[in-house]
C-alpha atoms as a PDB file:
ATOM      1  CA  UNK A   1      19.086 124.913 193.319  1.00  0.00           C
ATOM      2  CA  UNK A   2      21.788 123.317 190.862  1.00  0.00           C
ATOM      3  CA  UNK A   3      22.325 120.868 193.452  1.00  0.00           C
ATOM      4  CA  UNK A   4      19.383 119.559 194.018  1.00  0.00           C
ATOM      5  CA  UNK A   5      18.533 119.988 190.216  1.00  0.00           C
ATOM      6  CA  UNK A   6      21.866 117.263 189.687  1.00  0.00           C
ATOM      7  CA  UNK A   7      20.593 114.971 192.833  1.00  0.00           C
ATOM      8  CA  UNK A   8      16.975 114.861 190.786  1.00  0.00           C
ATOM      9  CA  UNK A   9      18.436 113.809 187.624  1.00  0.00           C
ATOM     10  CA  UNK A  10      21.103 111.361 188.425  1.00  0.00           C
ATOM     11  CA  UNK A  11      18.772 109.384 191.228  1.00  0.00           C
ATOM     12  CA  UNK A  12      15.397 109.943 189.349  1.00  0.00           C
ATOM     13  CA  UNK A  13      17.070 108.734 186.143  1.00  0.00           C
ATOM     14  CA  UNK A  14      18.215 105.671 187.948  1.00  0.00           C
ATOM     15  CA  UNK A  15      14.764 104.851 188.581  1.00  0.00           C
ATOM     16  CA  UNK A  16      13.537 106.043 184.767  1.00  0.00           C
ATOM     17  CA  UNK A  17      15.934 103.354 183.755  1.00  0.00           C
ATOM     18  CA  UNK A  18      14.854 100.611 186.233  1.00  0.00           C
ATOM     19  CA  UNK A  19      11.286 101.212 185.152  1.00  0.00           C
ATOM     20  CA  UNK A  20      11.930 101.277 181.455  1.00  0.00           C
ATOM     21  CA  UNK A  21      13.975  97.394 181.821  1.00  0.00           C
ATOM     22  CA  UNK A  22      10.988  96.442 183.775  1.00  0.00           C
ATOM     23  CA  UNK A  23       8.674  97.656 181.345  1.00  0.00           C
ATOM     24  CA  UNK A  24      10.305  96.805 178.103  1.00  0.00           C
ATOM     25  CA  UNK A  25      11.098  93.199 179.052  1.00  0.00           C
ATOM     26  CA  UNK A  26       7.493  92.440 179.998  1.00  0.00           C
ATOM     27  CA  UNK A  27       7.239  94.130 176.212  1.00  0.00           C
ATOM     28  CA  UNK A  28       9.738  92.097 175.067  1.00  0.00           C
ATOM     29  CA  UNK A  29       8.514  88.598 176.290  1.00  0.00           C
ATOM     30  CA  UNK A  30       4.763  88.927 175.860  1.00  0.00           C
ATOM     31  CA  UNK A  31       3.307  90.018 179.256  1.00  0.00           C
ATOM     32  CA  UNK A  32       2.219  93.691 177.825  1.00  0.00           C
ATOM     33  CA  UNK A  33      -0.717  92.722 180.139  1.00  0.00           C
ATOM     34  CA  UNK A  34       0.823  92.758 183.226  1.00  0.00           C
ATOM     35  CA  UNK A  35       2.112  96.497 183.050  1.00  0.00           C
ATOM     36  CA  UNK A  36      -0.670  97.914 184.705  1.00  0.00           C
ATOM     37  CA  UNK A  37       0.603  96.045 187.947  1.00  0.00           C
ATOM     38  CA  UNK A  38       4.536  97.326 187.058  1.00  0.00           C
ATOM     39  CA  UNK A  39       2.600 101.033 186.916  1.00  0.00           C
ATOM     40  CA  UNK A  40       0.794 100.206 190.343  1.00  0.00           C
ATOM     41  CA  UNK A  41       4.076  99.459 191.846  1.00  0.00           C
ATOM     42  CA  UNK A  42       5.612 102.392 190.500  1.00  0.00           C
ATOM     43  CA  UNK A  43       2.958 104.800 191.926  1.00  0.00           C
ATOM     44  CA  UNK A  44       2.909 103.205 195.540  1.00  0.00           C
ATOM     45  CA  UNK A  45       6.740 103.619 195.180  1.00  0.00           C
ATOM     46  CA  UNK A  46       6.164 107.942 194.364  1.00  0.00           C
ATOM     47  CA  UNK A  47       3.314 107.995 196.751  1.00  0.00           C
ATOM     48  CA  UNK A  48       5.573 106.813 199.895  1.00  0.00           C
ATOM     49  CA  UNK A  49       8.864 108.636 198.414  1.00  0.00           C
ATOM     50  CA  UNK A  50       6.728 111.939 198.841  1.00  0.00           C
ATOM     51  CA  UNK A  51       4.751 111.024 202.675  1.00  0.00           C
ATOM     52  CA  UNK A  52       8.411 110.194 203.460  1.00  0.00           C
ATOM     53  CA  UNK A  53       9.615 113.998 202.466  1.00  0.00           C
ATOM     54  CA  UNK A  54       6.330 115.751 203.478  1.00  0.00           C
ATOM     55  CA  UNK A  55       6.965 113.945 206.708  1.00  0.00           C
ATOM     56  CA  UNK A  56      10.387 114.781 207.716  1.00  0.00           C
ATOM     57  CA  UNK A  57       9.811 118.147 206.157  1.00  0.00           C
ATOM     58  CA  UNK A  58       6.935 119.059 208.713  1.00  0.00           C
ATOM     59  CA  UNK A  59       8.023 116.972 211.458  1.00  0.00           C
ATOM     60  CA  UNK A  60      11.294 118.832 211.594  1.00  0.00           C
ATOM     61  CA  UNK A  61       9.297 122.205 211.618  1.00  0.00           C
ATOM     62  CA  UNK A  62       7.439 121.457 214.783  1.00  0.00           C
ATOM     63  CA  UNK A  63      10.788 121.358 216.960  1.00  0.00           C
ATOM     64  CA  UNK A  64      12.370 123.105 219.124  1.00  0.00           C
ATOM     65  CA  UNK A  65      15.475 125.030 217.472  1.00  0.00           C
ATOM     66  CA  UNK A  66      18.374 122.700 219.179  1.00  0.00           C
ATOM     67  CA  UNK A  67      16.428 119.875 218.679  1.00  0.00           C
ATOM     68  CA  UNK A  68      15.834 120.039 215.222  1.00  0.00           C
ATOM     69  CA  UNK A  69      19.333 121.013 214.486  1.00  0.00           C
ATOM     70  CA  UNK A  70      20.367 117.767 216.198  1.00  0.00           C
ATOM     71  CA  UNK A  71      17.284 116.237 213.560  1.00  0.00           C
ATOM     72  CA  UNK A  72      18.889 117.560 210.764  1.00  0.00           C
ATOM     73  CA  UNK A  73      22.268 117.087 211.418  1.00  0.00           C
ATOM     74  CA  UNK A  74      21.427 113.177 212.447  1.00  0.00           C
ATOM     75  CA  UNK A  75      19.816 112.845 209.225  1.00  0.00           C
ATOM     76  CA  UNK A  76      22.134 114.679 206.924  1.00  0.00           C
ATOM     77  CA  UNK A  77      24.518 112.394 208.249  1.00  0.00           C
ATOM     78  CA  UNK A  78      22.172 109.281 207.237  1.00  0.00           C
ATOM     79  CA  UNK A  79      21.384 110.518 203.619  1.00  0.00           C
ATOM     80  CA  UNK A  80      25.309 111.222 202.867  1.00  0.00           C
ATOM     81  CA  UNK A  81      26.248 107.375 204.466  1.00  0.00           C
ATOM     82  CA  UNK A  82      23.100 105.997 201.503  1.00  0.00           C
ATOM     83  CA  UNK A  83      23.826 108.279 199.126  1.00  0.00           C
ATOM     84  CA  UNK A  84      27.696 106.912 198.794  1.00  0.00           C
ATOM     85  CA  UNK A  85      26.421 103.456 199.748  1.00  0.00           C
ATOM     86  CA  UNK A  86      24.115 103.745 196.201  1.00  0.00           C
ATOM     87  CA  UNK A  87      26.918 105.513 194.132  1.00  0.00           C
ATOM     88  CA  UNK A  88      29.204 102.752 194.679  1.00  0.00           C
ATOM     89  CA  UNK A  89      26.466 100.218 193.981  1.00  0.00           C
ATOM     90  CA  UNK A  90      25.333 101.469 190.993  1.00  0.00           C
ATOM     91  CA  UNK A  91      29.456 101.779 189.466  1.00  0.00           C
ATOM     92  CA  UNK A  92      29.133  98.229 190.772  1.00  0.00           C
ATOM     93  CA  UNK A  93      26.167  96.592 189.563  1.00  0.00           C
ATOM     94  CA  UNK A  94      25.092  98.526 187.002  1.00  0.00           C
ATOM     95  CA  UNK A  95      26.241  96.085 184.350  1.00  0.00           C
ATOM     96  CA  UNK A  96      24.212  93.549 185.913  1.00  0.00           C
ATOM     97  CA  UNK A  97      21.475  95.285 186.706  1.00  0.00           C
ATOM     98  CA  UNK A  98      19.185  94.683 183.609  1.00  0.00           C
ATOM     99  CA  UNK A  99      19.458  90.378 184.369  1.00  0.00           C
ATOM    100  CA  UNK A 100      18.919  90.986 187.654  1.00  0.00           C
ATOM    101  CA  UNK A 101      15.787  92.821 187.380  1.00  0.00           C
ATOM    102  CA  UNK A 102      14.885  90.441 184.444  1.00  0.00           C
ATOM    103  CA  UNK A 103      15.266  87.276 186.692  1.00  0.00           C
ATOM    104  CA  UNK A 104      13.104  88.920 189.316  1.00  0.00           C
ATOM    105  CA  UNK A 105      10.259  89.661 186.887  1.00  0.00           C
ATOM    106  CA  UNK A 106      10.174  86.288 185.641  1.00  0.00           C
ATOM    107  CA  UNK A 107       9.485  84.740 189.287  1.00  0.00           C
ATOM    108  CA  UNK A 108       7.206  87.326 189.943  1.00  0.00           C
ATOM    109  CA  UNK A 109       4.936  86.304 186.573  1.00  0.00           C
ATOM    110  CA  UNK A 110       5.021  82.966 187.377  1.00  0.00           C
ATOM    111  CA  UNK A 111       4.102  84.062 191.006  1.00  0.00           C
ATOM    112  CA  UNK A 112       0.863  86.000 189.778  1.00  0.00           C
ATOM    113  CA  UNK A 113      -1.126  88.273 191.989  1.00  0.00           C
ATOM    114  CA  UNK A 114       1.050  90.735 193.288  1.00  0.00           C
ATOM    115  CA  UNK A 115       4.153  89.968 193.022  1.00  0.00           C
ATOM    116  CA  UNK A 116       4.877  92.019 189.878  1.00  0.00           C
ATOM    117  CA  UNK A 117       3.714  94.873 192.121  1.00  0.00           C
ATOM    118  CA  UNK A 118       6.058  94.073 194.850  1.00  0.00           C
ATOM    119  CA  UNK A 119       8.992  94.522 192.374  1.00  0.00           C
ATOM    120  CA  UNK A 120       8.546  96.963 190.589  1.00  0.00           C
ATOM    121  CA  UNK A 121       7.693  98.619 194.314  1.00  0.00           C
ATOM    122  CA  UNK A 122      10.888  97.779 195.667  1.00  0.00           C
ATOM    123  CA  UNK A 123      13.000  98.759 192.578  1.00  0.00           C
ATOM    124  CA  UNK A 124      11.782 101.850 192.449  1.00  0.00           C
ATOM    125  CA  UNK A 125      11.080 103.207 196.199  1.00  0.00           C
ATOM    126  CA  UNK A 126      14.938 102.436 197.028  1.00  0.00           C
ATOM    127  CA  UNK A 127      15.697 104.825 194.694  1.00  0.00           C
ATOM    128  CA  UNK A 128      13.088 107.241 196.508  1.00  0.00           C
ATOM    129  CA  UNK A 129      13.251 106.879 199.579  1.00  0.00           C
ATOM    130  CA  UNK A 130      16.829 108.043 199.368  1.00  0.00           C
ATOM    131  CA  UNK A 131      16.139 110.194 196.621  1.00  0.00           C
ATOM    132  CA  UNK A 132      13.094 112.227 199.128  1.00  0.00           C
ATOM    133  CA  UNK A 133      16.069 112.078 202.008  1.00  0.00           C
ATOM    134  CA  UNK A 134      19.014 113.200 200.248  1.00  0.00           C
ATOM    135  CA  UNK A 135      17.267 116.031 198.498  1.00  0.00           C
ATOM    136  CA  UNK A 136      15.552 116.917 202.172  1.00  0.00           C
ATOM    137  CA  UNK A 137      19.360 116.898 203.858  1.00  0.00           C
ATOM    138  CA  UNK A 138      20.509 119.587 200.862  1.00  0.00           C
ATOM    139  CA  UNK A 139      17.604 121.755 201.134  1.00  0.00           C
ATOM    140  CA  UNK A 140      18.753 121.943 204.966  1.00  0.00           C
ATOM    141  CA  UNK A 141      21.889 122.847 204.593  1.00  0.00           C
ATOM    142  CA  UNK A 142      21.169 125.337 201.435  1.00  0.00           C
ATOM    143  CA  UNK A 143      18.451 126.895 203.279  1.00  0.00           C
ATOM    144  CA  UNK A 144      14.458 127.437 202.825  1.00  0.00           C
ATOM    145  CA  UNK A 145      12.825 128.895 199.777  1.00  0.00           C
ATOM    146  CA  UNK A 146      11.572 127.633 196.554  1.00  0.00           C
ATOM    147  CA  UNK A 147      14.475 127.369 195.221  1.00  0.00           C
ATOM    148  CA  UNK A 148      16.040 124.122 196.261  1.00  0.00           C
ATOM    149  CA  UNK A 149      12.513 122.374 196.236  1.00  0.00           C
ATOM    150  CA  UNK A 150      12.303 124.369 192.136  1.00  0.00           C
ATOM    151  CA  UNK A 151      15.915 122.592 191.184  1.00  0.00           C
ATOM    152  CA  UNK A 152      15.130 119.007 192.301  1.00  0.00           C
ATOM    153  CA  UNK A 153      11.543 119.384 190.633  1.00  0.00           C
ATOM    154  CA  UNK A 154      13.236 120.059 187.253  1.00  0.00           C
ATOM    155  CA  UNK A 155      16.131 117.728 187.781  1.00  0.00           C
ATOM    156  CA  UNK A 156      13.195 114.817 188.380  1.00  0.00           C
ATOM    157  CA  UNK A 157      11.062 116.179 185.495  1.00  0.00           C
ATOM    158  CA  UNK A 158      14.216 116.149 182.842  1.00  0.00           C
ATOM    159  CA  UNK A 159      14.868 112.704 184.682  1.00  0.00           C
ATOM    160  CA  UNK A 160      11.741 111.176 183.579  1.00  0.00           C
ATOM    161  CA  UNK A 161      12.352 113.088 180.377  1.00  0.00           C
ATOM    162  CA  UNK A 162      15.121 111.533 179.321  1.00  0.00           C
ATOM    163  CA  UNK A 163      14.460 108.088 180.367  1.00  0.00           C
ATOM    164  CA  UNK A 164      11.018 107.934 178.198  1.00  0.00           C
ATOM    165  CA  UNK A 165      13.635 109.220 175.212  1.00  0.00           C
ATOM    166  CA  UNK A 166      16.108 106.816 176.201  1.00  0.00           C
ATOM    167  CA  UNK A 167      13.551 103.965 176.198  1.00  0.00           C
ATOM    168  CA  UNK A 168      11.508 105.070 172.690  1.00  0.00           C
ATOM    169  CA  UNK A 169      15.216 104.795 171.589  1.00  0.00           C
ATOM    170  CA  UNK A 170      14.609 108.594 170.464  1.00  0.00           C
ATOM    171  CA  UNK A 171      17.770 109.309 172.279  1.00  0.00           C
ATOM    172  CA  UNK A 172      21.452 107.323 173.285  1.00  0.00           C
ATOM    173  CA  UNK A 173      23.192 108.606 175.879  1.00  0.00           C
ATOM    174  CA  UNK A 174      27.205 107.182 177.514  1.00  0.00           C
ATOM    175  CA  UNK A 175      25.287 106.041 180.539  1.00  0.00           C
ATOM    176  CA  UNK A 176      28.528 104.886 182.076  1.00  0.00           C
ATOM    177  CA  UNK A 177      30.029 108.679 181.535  1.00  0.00           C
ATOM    178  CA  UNK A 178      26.870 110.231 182.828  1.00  0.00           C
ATOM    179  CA  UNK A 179      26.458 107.992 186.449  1.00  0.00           C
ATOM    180  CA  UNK A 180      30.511 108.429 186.480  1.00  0.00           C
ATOM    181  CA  UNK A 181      30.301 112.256 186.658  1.00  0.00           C
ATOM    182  CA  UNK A 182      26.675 112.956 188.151  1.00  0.00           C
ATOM    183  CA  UNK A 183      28.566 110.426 191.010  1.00  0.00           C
ATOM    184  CA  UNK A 184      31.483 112.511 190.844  1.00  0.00           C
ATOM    185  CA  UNK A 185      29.110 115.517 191.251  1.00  0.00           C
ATOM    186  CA  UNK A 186      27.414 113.909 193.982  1.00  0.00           C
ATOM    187  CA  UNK A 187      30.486 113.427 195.973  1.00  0.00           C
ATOM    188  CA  UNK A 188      31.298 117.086 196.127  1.00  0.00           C
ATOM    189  CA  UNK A 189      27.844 117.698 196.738  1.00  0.00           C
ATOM    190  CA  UNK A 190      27.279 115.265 199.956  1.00  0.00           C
ATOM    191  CA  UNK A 191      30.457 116.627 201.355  1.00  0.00           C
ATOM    192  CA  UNK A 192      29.235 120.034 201.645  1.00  0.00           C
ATOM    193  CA  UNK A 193      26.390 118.093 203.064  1.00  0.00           C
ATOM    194  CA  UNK A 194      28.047 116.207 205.524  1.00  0.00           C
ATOM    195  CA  UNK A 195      30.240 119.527 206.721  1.00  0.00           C
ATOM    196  CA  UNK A 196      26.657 121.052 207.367  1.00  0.00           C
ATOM    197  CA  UNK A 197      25.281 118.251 209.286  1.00  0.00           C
ATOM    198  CA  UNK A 198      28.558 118.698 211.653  1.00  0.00           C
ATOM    199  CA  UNK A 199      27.807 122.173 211.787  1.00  0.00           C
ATOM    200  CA  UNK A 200      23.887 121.335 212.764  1.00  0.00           C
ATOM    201  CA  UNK A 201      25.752 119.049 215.170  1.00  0.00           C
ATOM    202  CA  UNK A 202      27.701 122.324 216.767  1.00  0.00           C
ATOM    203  CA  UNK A 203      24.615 124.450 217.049  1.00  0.00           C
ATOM    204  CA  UNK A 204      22.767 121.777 218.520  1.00  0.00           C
ATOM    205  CA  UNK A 205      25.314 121.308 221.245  1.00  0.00           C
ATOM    206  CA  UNK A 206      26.263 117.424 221.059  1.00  0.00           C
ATOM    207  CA  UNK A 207      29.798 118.685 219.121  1.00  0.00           C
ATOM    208  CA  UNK A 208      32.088 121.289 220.207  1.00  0.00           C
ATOM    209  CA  UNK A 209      33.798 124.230 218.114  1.00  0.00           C
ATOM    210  CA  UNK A 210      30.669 126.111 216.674  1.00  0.00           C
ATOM    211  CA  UNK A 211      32.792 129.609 217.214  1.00  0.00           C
ATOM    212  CA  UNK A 212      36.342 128.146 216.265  1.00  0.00           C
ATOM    213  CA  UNK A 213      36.720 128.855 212.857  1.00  0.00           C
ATOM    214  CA  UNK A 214      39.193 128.035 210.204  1.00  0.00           C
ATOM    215  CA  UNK A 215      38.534 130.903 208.610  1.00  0.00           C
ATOM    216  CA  UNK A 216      36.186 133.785 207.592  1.00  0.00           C
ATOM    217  CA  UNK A 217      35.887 134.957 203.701  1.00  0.00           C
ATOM    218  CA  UNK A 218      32.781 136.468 204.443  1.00  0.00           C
ATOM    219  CA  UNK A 219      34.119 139.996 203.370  1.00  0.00           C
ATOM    220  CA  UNK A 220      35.619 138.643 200.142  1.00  0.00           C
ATOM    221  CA  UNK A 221      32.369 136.380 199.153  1.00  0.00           C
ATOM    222  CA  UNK A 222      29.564 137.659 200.834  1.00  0.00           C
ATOM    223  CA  UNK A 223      26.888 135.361 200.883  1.00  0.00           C
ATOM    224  CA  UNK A 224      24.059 137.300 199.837  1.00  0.00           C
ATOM    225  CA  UNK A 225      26.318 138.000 196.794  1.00  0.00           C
ATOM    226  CA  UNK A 226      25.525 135.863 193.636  1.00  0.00           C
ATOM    227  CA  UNK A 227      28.777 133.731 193.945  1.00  0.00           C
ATOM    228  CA  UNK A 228      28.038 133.275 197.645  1.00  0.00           C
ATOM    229  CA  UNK A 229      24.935 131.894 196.811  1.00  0.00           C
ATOM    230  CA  UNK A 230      26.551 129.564 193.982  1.00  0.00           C
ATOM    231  CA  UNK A 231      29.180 127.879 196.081  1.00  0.00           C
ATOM    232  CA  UNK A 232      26.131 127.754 199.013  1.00  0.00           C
ATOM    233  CA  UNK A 233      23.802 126.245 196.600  1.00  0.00           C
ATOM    234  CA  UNK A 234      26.324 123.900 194.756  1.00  0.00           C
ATOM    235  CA  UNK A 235      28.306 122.502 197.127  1.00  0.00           C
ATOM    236  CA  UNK A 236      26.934 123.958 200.230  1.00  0.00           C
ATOM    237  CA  UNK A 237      30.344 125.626 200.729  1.00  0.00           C
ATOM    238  CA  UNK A 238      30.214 128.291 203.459  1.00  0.00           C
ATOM    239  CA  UNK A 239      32.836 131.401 203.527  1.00  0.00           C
ATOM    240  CA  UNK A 240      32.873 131.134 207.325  1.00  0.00           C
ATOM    241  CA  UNK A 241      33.397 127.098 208.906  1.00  0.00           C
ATOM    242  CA  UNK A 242      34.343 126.297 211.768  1.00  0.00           C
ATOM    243  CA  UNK A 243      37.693 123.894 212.274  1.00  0.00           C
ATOM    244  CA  UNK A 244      35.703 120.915 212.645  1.00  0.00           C
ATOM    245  CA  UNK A 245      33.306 121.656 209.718  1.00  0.00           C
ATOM    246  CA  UNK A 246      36.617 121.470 207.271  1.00  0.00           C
ATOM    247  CA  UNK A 247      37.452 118.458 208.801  1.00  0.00           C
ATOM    248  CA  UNK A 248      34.385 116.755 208.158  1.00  0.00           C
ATOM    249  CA  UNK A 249      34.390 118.358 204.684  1.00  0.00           C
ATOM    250  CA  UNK A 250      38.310 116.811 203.526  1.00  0.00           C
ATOM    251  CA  UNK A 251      37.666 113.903 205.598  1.00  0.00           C
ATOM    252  CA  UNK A 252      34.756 113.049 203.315  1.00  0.00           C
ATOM    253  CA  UNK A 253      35.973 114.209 200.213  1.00  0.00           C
ATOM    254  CA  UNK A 254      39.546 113.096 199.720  1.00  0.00           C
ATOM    255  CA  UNK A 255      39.179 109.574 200.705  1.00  0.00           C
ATOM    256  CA  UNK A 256      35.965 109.073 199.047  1.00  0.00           C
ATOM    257  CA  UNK A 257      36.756 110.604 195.662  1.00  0.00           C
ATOM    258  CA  UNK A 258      40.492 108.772 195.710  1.00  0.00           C
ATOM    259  CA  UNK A 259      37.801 105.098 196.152  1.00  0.00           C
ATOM    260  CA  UNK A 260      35.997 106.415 193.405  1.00  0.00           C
ATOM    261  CA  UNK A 261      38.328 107.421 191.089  1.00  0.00           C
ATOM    262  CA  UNK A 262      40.684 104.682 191.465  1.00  0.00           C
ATOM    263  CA  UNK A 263      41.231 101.693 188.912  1.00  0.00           C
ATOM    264  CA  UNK A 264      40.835  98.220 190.175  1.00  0.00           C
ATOM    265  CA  UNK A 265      44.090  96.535 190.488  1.00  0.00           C
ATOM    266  CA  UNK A 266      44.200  92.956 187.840  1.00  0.00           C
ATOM    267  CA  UNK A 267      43.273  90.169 189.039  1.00  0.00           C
ATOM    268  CA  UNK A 268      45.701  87.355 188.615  1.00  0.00           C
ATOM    269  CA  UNK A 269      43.773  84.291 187.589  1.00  0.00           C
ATOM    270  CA  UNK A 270      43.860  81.336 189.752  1.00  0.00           C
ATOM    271  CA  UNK A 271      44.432  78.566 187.020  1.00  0.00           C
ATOM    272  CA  UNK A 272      47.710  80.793 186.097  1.00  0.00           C
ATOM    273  CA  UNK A 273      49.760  79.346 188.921  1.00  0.00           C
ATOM    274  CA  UNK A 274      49.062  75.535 188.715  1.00  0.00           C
ATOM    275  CA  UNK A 275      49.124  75.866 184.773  1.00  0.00           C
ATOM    276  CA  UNK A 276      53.067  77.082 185.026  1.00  0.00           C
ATOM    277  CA  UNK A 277      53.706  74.262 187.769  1.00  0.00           C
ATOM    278  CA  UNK A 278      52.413  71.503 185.014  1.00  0.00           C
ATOM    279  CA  UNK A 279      54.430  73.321 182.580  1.00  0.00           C
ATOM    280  CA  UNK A 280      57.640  72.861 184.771  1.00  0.00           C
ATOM    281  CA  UNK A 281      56.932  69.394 185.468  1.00  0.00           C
ATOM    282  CA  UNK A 282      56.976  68.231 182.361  1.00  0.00           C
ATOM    283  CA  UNK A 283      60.401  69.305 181.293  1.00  0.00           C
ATOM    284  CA  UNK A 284      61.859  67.310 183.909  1.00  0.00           C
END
């Protein structure tokens, strides 16, 4: 539940945020009109973020058992690889990400017709689309029940929640320190993700190793116990992996968080080098 709660709020708050730039610049420069069209292009954005769920979420249910564990582990693999693919975009571009969007709006009004639609459509169903398959790959690996589907429900609803405050201006959050440690959060999170997709992997036959393990805590954290169900439900640790499921899990993690976390190295500027050899020719 927690985990899905934090992958609703970080990626639904990314899209708040998107909306409220696209909204307050067409505010901002007069075009108050054309927000019905940003609002259309919002909705066709939820409307094919949820058929995209619904869809893997009841396609997956009419398979055979191997099958769909060869589904799901395919998949899980897929939301992890656009899940990091978006964190590091976002620490990338998020600086840039307000002129961006604004230079795209301004085409798209001069465009007319639909184009504003087609914008704010795009901006916004990246962010679902991946959103709807992330969310589906943790709810796989943390198991059925409500409350996985309860967690990212609240995580989206305090997402919108907080963008609307952050927009009004009601409310000013460090949104550098907040998409640095949600991101940090979401590493450990699509780890344990990935691991299970390796494990689907195993019990679907296409990887070996389902019944070597690396070890079996089952006895000390039982996972029908309430800290069982915490590191399960957080970061879809279980007591009892196999070899290759640790593997996957440090294989992902390490090198990923050591990306993440690492400072860029200074730049040396270009100009610096031909600026020191004019300097030296002149005292000759």
């Amino acid at each position: 539940m927690v985990a899905n709660m934090v992958i609703g709020l970080r990626e639904g708050l990314e899209a708040a945020l998107v909306v409220g730039i696209l909204v307050a610049y067409l505010v901002r420069t007069g075009n108050r009109a054309k927000l019905p069209s940003v609002w259309l292009g919002v909705g066709l954005a939820v409307v094919l973020s949820l058929t995209f769920g619904a869809v893997l979420t009841f396609s997956s249910r009419e398979m055979a058992e191997q099958t769909e564990a060869i589904f799901a582990g395919t998949l899980s693999i897929l939301a992890v690889g656009f899940v990091t693919w978006m964190i590091f975009w976002m620490r990338r571009t998020a600086r840039h990400l307000a002129g961006e969007l604004h230079g795209k709006l301004d085409r798209a009004v001069s465009a007319g017709g639909w184009a504003i639609v087609l914008v704010a459509f795009l901006a916004v169903a990246r962010e679902g689309l991946e959103t709807s398959l992330f969310i589906w790959a943790a709810v796989q690996s943390t198991g059925s029940g409500a409350d996985p589907v309860v967690g990212a429900a609240l995580g989206l609803t305090g997402a919108v929640v907080l963008g609307y405050l952050v927009y009004r201006g009601a409310l000013k959050i460090n949104l550098a320190t907040f998409f640095t440690w949600t991101g940090a959060a979401l590493i450990a999170i699509a780890a344990g993700v990935f691991a299970y997709a390796i494990h689907d992997l195993q019990e679907g036959g296409l990887l070996p190793g389902a019944d070597t393990l690396a070890f079996d805590l089952t006895a000390q954290i039982p996972p029908e116990s309430w800290y069982g169900s915490l590191l399960k439900g957080i970061f879809n640790i279980s007591p009892a992996p196999s070899v290759l499921e640790v593997v996957a899990w440090l294989g992902y993690l390490v090198p990923v968080a050591y990306l993440y976390f690492r400072k860029p190295r200074a730049v040396t500027s270009p100009s610096a080098a031909p600026v020191r050899a004019a300097a030296g020719s002149t005292t000759n």
